[in-house]
Each structure stands twice: as structure tokens, then as C-alpha cells.
PDB file of N, CA and C in Angstrom:
ATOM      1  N   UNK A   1     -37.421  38.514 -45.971  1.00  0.00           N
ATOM      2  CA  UNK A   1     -36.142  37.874 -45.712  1.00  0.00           C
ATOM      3  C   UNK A   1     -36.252  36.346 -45.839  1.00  0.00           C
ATOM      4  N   UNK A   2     -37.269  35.990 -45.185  1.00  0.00           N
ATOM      5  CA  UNK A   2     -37.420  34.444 -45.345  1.00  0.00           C
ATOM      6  C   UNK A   2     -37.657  33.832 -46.920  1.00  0.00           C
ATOM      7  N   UNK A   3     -38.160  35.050 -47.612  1.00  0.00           N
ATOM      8  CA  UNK A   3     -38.480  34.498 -48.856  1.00  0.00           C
ATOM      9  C   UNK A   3     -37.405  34.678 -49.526  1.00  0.00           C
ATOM     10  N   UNK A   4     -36.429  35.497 -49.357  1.00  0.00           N
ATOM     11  CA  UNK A   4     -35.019  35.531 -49.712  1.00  0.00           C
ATOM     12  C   UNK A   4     -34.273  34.073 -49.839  1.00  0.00           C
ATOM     13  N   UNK A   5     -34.352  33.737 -48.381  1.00  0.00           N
ATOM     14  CA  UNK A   5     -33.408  32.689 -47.955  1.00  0.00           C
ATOM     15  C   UNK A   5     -33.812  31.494 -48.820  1.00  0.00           C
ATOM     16  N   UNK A   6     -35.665  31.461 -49.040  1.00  0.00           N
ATOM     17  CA  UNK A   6     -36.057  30.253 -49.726  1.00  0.00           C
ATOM     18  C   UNK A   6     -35.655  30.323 -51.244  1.00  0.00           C
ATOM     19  N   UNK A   7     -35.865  31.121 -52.110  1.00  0.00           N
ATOM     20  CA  UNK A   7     -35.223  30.964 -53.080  1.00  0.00           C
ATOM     21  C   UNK A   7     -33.755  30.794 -52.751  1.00  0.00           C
ATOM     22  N   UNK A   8     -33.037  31.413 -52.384  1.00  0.00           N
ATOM     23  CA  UNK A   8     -31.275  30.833 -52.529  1.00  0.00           C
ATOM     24  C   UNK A   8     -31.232  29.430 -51.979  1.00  0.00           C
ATOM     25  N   UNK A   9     -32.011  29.054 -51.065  1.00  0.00           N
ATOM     26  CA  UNK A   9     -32.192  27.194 -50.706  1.00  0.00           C
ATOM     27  C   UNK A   9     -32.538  26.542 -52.319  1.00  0.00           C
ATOM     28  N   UNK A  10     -33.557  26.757 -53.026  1.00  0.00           N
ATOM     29  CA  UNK A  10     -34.263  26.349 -54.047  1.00  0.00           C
ATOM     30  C   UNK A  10     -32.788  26.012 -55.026  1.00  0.00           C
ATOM     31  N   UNK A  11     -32.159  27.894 -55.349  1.00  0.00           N
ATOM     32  CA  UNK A  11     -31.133  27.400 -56.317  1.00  0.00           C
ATOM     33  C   UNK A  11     -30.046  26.753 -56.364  1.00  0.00           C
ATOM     34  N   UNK A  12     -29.555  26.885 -54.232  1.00  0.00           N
ATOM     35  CA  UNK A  12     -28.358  25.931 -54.364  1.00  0.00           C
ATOM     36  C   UNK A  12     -28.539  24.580 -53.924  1.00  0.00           C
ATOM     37  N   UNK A  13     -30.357  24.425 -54.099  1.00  0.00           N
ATOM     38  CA  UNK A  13     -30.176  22.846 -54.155  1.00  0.00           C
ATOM     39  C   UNK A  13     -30.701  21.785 -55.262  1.00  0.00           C
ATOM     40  N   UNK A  14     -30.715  23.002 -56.135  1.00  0.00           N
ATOM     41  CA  UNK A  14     -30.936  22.425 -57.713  1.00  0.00           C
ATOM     42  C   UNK A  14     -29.686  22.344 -58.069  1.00  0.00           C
ATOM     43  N   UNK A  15     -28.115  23.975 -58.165  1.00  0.00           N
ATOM     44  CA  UNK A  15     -27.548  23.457 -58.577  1.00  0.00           C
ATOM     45  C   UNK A  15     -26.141  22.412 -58.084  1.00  0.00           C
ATOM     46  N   UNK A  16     -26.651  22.086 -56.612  1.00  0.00           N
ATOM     47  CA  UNK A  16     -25.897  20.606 -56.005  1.00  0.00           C
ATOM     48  C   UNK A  16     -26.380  19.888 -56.723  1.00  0.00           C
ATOM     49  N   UNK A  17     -27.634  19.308 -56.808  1.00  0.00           N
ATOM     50  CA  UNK A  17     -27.766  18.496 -57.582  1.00  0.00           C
ATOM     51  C   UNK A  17     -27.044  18.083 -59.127  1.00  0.00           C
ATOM     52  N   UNK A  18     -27.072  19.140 -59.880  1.00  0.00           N
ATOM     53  CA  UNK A  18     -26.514  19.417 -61.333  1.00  0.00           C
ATOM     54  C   UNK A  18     -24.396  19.049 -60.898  1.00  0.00           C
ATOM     55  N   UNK A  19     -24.202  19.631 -60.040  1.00  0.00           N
ATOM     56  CA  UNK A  19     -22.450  19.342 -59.289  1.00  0.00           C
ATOM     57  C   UNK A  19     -22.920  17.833 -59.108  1.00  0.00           C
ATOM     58  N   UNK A  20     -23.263  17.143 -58.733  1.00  0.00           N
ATOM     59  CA  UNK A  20     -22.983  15.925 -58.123  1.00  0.00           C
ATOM     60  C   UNK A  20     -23.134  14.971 -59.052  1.00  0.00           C
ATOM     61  N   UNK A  21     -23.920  15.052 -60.037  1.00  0.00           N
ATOM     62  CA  UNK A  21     -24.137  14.647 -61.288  1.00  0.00           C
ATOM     63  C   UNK A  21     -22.760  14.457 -62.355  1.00  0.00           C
ATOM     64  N   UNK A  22     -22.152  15.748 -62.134  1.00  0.00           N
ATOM     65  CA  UNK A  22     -21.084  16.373 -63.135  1.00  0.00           C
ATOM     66  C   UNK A  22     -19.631  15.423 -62.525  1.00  0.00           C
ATOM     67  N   UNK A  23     -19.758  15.388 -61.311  1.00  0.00           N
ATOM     68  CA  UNK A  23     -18.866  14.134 -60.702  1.00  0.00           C
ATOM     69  C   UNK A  23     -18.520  13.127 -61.513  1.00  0.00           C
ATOM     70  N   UNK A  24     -16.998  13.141 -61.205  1.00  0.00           N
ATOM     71  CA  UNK A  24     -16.873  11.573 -61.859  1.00  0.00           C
ATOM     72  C   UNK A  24     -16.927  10.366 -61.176  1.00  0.00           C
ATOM     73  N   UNK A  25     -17.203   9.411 -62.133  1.00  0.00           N
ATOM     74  CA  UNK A  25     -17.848   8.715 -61.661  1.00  0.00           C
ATOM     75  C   UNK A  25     -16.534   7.508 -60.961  1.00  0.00           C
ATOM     76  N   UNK A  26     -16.436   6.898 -59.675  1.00  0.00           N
ATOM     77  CA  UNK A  26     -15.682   6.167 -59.446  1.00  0.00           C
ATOM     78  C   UNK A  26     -16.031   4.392 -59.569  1.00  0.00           C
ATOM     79  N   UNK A  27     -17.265   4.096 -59.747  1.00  0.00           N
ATOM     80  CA  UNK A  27     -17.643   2.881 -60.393  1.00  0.00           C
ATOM     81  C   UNK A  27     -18.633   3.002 -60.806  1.00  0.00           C
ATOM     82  N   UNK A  28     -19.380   1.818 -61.184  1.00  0.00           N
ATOM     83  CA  UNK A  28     -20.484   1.681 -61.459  1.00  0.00           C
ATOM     84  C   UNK A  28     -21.993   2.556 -61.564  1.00  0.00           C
ATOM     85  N   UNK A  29     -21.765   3.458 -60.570  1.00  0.00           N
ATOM     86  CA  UNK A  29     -23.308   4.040 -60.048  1.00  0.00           C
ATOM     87  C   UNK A  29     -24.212   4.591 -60.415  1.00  0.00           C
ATOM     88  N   UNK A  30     -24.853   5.470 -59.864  1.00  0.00           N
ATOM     89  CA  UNK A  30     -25.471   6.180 -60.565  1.00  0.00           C
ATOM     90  C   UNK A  30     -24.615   7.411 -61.473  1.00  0.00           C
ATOM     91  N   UNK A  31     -23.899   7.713 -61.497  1.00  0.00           N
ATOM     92  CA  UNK A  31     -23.197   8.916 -62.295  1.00  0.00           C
ATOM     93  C   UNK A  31     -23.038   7.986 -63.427  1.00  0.00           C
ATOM     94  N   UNK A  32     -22.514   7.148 -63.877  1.00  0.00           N
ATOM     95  CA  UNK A  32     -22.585   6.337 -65.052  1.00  0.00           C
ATOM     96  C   UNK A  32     -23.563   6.258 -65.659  1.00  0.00           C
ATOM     97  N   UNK A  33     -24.847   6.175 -64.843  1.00  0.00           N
ATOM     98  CA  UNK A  33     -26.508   5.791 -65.411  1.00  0.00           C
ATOM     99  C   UNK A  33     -26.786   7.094 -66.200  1.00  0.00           C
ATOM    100  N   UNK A  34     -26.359   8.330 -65.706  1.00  0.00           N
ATOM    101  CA  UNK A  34     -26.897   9.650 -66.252  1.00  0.00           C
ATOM    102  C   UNK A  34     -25.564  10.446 -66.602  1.00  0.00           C
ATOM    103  N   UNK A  35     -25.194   9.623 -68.143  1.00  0.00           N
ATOM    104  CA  UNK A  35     -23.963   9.937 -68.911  1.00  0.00           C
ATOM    105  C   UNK A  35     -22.964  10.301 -68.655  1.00  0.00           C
ATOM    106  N   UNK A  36     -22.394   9.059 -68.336  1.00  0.00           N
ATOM    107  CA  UNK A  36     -21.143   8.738 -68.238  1.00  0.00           C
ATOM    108  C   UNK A  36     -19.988   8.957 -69.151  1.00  0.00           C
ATOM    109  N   UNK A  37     -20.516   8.580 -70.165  1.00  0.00           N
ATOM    110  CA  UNK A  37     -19.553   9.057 -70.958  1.00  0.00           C
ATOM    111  C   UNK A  37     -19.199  10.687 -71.276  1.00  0.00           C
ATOM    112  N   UNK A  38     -20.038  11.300 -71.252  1.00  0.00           N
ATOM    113  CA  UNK A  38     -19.672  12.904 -70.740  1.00  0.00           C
ATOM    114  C   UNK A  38     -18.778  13.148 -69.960  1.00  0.00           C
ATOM    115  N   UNK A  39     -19.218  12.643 -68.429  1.00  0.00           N
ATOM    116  CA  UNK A  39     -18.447  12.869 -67.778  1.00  0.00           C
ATOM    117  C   UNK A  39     -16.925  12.536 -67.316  1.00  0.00           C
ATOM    118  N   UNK A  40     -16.805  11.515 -68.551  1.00  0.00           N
ATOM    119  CA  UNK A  40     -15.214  11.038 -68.547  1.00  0.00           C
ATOM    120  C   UNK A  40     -14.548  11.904 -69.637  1.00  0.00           C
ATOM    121  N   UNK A  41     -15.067  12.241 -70.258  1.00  0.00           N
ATOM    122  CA  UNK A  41     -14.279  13.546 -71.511  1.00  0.00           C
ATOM    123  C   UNK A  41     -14.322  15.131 -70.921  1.00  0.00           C
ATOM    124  N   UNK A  42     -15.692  14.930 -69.999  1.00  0.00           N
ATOM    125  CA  UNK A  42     -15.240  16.806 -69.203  1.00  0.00           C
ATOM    126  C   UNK A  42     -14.465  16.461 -68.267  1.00  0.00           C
ATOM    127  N   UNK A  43     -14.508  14.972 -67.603  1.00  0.00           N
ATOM    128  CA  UNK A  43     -13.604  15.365 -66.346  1.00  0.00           C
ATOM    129  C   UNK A  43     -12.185  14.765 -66.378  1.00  0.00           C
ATOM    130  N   UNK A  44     -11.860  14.412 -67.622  1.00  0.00           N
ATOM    131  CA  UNK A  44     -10.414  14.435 -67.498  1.00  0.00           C
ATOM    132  C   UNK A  44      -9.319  15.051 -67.100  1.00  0.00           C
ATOM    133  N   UNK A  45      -9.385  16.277 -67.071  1.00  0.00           N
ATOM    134  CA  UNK A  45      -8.483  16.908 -66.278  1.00  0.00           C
ATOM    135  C   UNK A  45      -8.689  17.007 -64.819  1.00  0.00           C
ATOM    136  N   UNK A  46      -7.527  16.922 -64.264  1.00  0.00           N
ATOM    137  CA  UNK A  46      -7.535  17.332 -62.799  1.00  0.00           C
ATOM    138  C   UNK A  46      -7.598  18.553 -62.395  1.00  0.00           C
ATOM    139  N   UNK A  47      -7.719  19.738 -63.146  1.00  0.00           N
ATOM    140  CA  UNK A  47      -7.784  21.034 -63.113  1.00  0.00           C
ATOM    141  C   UNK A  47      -9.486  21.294 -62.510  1.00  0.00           C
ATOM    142  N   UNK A  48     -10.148  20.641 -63.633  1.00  0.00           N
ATOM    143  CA  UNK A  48     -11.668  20.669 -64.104  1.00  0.00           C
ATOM    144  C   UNK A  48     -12.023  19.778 -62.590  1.00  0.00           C
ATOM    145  N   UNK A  49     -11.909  18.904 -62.268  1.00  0.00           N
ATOM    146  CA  UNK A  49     -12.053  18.089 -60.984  1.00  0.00           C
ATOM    147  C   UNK A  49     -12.114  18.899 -59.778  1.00  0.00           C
ATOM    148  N   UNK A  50     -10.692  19.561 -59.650  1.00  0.00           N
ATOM    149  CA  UNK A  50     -10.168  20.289 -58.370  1.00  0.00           C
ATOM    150  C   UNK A  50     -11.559  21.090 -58.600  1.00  0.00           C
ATOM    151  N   UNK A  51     -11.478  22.045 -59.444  1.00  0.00           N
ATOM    152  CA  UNK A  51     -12.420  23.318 -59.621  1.00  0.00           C
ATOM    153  C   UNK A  51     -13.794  22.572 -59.085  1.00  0.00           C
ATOM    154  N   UNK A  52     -14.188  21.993 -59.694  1.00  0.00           N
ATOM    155  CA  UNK A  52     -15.506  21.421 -59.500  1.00  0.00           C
ATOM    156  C   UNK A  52     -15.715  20.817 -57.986  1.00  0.00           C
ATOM    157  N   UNK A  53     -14.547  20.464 -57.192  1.00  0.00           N
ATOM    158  CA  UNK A  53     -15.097  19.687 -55.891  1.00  0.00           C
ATOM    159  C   UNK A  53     -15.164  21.313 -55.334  1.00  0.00           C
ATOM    160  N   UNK A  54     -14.606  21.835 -55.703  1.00  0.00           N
ATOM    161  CA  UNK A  54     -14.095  23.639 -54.392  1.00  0.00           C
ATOM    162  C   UNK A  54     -15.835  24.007 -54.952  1.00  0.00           C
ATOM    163  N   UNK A  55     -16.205  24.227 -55.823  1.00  0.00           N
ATOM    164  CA  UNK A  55     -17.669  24.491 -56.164  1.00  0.00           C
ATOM    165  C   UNK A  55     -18.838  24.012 -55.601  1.00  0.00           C
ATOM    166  N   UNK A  56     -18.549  22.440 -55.619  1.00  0.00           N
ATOM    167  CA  UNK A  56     -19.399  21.816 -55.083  1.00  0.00           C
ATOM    168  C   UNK A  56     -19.421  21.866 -53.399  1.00  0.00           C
ATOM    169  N   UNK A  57     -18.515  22.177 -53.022  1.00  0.00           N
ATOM    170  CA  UNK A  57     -18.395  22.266 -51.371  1.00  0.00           C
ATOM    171  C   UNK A  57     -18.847  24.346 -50.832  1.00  0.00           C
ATOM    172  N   UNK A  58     -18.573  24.839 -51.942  1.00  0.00           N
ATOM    173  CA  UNK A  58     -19.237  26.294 -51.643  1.00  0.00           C
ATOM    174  C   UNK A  58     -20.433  26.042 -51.731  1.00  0.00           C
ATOM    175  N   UNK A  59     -20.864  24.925 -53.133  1.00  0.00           N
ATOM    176  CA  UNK A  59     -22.536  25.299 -53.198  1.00  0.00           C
ATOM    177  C   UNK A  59     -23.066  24.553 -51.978  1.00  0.00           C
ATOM    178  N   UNK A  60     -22.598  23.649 -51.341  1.00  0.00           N
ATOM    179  CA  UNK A  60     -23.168  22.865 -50.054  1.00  0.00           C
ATOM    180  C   UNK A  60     -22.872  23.712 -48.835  1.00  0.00           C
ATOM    181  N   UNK A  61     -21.786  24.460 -48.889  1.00  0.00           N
ATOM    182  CA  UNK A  61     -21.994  25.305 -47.654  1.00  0.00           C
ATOM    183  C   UNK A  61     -22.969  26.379 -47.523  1.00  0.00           C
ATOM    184  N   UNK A  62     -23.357  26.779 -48.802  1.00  0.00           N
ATOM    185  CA  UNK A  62     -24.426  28.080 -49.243  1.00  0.00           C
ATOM    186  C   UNK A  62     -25.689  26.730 -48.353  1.00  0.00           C
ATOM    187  N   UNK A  63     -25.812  26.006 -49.319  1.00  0.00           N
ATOM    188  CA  UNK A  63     -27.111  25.081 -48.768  1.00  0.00           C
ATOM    189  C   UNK A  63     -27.314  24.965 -47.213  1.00  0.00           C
ATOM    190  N   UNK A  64     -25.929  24.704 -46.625  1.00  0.00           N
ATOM    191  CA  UNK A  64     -25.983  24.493 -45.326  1.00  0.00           C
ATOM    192  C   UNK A  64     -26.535  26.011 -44.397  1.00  0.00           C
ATOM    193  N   UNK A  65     -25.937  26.894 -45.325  1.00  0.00           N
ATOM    194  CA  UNK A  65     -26.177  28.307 -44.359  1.00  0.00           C
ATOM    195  C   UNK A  65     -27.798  28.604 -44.103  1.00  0.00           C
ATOM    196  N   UNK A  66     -28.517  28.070 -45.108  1.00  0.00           N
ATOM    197  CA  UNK A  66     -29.605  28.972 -45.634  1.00  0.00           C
ATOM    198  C   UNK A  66     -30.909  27.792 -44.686  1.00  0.00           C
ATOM    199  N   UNK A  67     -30.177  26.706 -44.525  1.00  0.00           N
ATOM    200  CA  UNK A  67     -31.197  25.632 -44.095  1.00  0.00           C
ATOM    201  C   UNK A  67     -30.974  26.081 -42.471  1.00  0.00           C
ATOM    202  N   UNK A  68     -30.063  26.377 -42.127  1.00  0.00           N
ATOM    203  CA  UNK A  68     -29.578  26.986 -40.737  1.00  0.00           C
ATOM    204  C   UNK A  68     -30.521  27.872 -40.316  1.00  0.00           C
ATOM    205  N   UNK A  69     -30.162  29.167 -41.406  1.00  0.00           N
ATOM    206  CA  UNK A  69     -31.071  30.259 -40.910  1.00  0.00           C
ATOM    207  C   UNK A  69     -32.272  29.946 -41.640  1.00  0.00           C
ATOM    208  N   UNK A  70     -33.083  29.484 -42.047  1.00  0.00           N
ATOM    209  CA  UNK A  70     -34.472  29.159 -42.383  1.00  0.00           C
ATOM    210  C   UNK A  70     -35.333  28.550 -40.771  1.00  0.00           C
ATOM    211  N   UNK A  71     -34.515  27.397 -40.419  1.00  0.00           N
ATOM    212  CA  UNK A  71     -34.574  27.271 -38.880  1.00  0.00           C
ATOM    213  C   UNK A  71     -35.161  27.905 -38.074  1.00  0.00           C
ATOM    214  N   UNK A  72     -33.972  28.726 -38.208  1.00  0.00           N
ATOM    215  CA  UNK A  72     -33.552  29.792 -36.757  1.00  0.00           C
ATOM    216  C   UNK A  72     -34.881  30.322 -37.022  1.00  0.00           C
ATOM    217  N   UNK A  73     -35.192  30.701 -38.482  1.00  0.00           N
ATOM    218  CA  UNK A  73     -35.942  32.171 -38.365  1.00  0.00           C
ATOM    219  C   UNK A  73     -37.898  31.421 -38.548  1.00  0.00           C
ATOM    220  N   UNK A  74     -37.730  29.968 -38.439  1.00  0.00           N
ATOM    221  CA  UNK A  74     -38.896  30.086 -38.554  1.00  0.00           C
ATOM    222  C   UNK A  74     -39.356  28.909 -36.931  1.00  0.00           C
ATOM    223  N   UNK A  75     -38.735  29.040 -36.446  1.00  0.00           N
ATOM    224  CA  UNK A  75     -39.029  28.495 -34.924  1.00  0.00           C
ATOM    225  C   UNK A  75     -39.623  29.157 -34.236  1.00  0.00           C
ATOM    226  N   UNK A  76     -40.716  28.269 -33.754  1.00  0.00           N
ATOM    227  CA  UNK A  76     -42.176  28.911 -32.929  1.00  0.00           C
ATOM    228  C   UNK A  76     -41.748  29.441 -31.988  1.00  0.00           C
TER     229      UNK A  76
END
């Protein structure tokens, strides 16, 4: 079970990473540094945006669940 939980930690915190990236970018930052210009031609729509924040907040709640019970289940 624990080794369960660690892989699903592994993948939903590779693909947060890959979501947060895909963000657009609101100035300067780092999302600009790691192609920006991509991300102003995928994220032009507000469709593609909406979708992507509701994604990005499932894949962080998955993250949140799994770091929870990893915790729980490995406390002395």
C-alpha cells in the first residue's frame, strides 16, 4: 500500500510540475524562461485556461491526499 501511495506521489508531482509550467505566464518569470511563447498560443483561450487551472488543482489535491496518507501510514 505504501508503495502504492509512493508512486501516485511520484506521478502527481511530476505532472504538477509539467501544469505549472503550462501556466500562463502573468509577467516576466519563470514561465516565460521555459517557452513562453508556447504558452501564449496554447493558452489563448479561456476555455484551455479554465480546463487547465480545474486540472491543476485536482492534480494538487491528489498530491495533497497521498502526502497525508504517506504520513499517517508511516509514523513511528
Amino acid at each position: 500500500m505504501i508503495i502504492g501511495i509512493s508512486i501516485a506521489l511520484i506521478l502527481a508531482s511530476g505532472l504538477m510540475v509539467l501544469l505549472v509550467l503550462l501556466h500562463k505566464g502573468k509577467g516576466g518569470g519563470l514561465s516565460d524562461l521555459f517557452g513562453g511563447g508556447f504558452t501564449s498560443s496554447f493558452g489563448g483561450s479561456s476555455v484551455v485556461e479554465r480546463n487547465l487551472d480545474r486540472l491543476t488543482i485536482i492534480t494538487g489535491s491528489i498530491w495533497l491526499v497521498c502526502i497525508v496518507a504517506l504520513g499517517l501510514l508511516l509514523k513511528p
